[in-house]
N, C-alpha and C. Protein backbone atom coordinates (compact mmCIF):
# COMPACT_ATOMS: atom_id res chain seq x y z
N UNK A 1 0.74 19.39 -24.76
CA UNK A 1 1.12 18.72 -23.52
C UNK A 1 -0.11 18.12 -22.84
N UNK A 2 -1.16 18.84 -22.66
CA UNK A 2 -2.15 18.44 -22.28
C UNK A 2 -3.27 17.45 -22.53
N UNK A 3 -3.31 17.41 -24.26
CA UNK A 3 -3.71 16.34 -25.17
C UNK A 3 -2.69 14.66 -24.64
N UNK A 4 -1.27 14.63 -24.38
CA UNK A 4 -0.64 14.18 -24.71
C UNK A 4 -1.12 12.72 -22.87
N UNK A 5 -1.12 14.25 -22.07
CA UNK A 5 -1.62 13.41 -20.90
C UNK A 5 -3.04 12.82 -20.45
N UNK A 6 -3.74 13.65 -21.46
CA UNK A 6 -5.44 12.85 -21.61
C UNK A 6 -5.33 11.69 -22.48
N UNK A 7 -4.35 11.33 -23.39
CA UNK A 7 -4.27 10.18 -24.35
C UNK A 7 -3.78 9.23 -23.27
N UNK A 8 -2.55 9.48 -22.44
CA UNK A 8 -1.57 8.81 -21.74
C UNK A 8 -2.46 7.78 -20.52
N UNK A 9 -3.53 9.20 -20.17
CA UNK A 9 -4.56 8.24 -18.70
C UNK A 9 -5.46 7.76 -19.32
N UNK A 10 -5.86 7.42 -20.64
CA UNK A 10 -6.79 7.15 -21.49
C UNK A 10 -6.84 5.57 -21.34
N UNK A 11 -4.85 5.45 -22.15
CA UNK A 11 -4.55 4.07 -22.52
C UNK A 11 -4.05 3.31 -21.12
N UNK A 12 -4.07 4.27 -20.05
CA UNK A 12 -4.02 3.49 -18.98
C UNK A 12 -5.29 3.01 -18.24
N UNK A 13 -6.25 3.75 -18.61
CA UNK A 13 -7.80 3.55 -17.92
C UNK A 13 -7.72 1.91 -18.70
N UNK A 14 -7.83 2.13 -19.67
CA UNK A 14 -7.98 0.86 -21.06
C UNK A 14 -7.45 -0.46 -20.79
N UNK A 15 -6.31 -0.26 -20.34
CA UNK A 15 -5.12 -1.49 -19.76
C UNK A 15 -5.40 -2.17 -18.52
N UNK A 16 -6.09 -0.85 -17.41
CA UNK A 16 -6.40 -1.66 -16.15
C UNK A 16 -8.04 -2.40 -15.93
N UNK A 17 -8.68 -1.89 -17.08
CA UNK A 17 -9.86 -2.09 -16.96
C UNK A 17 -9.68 -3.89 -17.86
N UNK A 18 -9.02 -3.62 -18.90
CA UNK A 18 -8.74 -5.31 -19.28
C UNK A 18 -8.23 -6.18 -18.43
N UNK A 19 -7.46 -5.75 -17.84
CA UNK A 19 -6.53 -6.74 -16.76
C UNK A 19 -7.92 -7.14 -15.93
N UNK A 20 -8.74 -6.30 -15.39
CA UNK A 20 -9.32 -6.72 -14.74
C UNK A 20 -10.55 -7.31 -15.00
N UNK A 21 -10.94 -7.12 -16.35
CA UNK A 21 -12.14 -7.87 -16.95
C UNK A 21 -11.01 -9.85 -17.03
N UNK A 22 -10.16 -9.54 -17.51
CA UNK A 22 -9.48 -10.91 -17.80
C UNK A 22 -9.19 -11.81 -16.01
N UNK A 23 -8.95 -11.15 -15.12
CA UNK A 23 -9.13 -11.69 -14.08
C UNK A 23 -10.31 -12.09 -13.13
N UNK A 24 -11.49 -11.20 -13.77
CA UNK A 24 -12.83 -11.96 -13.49
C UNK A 24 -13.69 -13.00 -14.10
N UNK A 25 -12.75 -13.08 -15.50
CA UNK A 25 -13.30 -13.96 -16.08
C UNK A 25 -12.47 -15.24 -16.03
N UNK A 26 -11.36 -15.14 -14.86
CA UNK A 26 -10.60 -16.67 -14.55
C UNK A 26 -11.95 -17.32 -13.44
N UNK A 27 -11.73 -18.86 -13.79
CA UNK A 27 -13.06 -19.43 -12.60
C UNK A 27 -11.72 -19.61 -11.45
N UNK A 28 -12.54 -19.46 -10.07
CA UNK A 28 -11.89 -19.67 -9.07
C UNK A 28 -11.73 -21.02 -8.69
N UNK A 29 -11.03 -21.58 -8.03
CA UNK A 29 -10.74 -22.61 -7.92
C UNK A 29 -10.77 -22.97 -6.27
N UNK A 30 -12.12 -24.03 -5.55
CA UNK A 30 -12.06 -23.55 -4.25
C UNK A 30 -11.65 -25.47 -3.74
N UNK A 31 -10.73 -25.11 -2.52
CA UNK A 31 -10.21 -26.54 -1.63
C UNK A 31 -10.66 -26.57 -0.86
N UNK A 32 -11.39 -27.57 -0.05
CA UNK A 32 -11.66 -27.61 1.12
C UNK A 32 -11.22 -28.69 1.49
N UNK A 33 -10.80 -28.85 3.33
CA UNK A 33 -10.14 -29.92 4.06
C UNK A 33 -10.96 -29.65 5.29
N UNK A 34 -11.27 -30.70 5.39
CA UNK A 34 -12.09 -30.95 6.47
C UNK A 34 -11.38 -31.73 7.72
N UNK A 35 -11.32 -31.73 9.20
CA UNK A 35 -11.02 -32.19 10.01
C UNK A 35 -11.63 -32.15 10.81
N UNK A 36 -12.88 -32.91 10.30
CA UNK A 36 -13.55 -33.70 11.83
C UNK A 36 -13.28 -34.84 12.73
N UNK A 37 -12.38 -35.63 12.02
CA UNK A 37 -12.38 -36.92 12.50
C UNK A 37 -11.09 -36.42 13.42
N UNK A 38 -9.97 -35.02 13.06
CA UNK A 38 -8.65 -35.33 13.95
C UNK A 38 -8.66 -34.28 14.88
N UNK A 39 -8.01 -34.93 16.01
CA UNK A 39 -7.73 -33.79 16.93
C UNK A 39 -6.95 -32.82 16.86
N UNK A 40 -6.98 -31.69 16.97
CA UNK A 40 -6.32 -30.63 17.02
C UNK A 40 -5.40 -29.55 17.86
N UNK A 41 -4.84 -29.78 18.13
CA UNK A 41 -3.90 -29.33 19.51
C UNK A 41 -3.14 -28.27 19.12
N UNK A 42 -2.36 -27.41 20.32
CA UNK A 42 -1.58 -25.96 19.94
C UNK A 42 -1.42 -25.36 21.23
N UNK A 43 -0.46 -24.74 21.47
CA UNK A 43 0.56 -24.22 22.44
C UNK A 43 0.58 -23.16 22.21
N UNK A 44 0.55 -22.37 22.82
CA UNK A 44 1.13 -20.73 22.29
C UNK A 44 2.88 -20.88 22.56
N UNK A 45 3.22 -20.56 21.32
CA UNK A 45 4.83 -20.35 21.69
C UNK A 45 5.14 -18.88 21.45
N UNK A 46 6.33 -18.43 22.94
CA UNK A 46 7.09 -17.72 22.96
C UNK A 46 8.43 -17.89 22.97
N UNK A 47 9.06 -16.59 22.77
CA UNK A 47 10.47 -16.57 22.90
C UNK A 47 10.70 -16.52 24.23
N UNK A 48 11.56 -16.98 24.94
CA UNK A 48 12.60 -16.99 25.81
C UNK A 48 13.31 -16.08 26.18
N UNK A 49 13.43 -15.54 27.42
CA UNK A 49 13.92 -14.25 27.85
C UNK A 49 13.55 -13.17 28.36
N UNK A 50 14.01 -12.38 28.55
CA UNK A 50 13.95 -11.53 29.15
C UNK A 50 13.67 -10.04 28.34
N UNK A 51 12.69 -8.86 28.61
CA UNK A 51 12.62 -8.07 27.76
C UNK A 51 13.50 -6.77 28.67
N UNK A 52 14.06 -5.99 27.35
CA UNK A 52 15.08 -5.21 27.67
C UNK A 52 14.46 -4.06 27.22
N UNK A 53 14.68 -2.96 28.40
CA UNK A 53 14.42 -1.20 28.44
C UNK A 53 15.51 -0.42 27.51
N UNK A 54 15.21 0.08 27.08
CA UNK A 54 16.27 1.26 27.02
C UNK A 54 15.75 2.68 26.77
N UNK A 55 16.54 3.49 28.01
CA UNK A 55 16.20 4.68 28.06
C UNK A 55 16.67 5.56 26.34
N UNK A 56 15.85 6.56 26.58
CA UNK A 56 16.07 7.41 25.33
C UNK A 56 17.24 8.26 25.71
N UNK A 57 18.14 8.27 24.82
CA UNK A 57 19.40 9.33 25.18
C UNK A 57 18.85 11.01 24.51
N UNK A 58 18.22 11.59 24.04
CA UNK A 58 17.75 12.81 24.35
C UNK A 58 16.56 13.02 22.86
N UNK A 59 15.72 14.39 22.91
CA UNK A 59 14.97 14.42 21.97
C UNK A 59 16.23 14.61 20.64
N UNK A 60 15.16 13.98 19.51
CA UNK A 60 15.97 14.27 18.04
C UNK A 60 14.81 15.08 17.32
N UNK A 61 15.80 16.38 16.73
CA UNK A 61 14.57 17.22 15.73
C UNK A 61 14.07 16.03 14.86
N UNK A 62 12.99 16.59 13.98
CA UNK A 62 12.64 16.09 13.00
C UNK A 62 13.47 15.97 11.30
N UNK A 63 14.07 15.07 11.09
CA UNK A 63 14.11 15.48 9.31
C UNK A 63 13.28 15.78 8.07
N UNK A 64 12.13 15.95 9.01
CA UNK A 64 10.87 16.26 7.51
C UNK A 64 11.13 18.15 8.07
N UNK A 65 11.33 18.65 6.79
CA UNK A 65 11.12 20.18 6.87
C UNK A 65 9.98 20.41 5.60
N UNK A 66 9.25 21.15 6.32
CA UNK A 66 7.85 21.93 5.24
C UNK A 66 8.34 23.20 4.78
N UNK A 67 8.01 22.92 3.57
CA UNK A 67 8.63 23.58 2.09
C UNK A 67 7.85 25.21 2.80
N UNK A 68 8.87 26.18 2.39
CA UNK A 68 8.22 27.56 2.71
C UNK A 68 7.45 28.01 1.38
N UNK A 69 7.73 27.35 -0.03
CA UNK A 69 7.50 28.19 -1.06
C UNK A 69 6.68 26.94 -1.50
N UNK A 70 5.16 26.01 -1.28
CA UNK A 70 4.77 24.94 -1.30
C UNK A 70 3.47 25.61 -2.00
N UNK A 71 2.91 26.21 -1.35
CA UNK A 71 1.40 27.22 -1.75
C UNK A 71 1.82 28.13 -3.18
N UNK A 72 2.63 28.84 -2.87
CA UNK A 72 3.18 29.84 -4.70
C UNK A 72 3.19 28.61 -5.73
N UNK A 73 3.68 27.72 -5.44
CA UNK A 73 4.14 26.57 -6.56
C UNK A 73 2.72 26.20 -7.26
N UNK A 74 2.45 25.81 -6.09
CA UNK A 74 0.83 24.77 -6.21
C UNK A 74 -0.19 26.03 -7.50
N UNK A 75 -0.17 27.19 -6.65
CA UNK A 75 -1.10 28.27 -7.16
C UNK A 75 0.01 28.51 -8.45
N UNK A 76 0.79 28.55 -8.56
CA UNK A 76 1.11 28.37 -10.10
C UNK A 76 1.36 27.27 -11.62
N UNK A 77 1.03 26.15 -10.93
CA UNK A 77 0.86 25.04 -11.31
C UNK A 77 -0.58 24.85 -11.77
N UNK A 78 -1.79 25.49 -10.79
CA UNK A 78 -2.80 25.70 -11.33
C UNK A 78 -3.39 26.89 -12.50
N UNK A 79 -2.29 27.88 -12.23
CA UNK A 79 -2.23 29.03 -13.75
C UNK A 79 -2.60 28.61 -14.76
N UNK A 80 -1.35 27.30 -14.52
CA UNK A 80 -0.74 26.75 -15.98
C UNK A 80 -1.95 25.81 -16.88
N UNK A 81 -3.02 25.58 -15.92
CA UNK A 81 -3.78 24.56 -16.47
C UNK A 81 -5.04 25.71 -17.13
């Protein structure tokens, strides 16, 4: 099992390291636009209206609950290695 996941991050080290040799070796391609000659103008736009309150209708527990049996797992997960 253990062989199986050192081969597994092996051929993934391998794969991302090509991808990324092949994307440094694309030439970049740079545009430039220049606007000196035009004027440039701009408004800040907003929306329209009015902003609306609303009170909170009461506290809500949380739905994240922390695992009671999280530490035994972990410390036996590390046994295993």
């Amino acid at each position: 099992m253990r062989k199986a996941w050192i081969i597994a991050s092996i051929i993934v080290s391998v794969l991302v390291l090509q991808g990324l040799s092949v994307a440094s070796a694309q030439s970049e391609e740079i545009t430039e636009v220049s606007f000196e000659d035009d004027l440039i103008s701009g408004d800040l736009v907003r929306p329209d209206g009015e902003n609306i309150q609303v009170s909170r209708r009461g506290a809500r527990s949380s739905l994240i609950r922390i695992r009671q049996n999280f530490i035994p797992e972990m410390l036996k997960s590390v046994e295993d290695l």
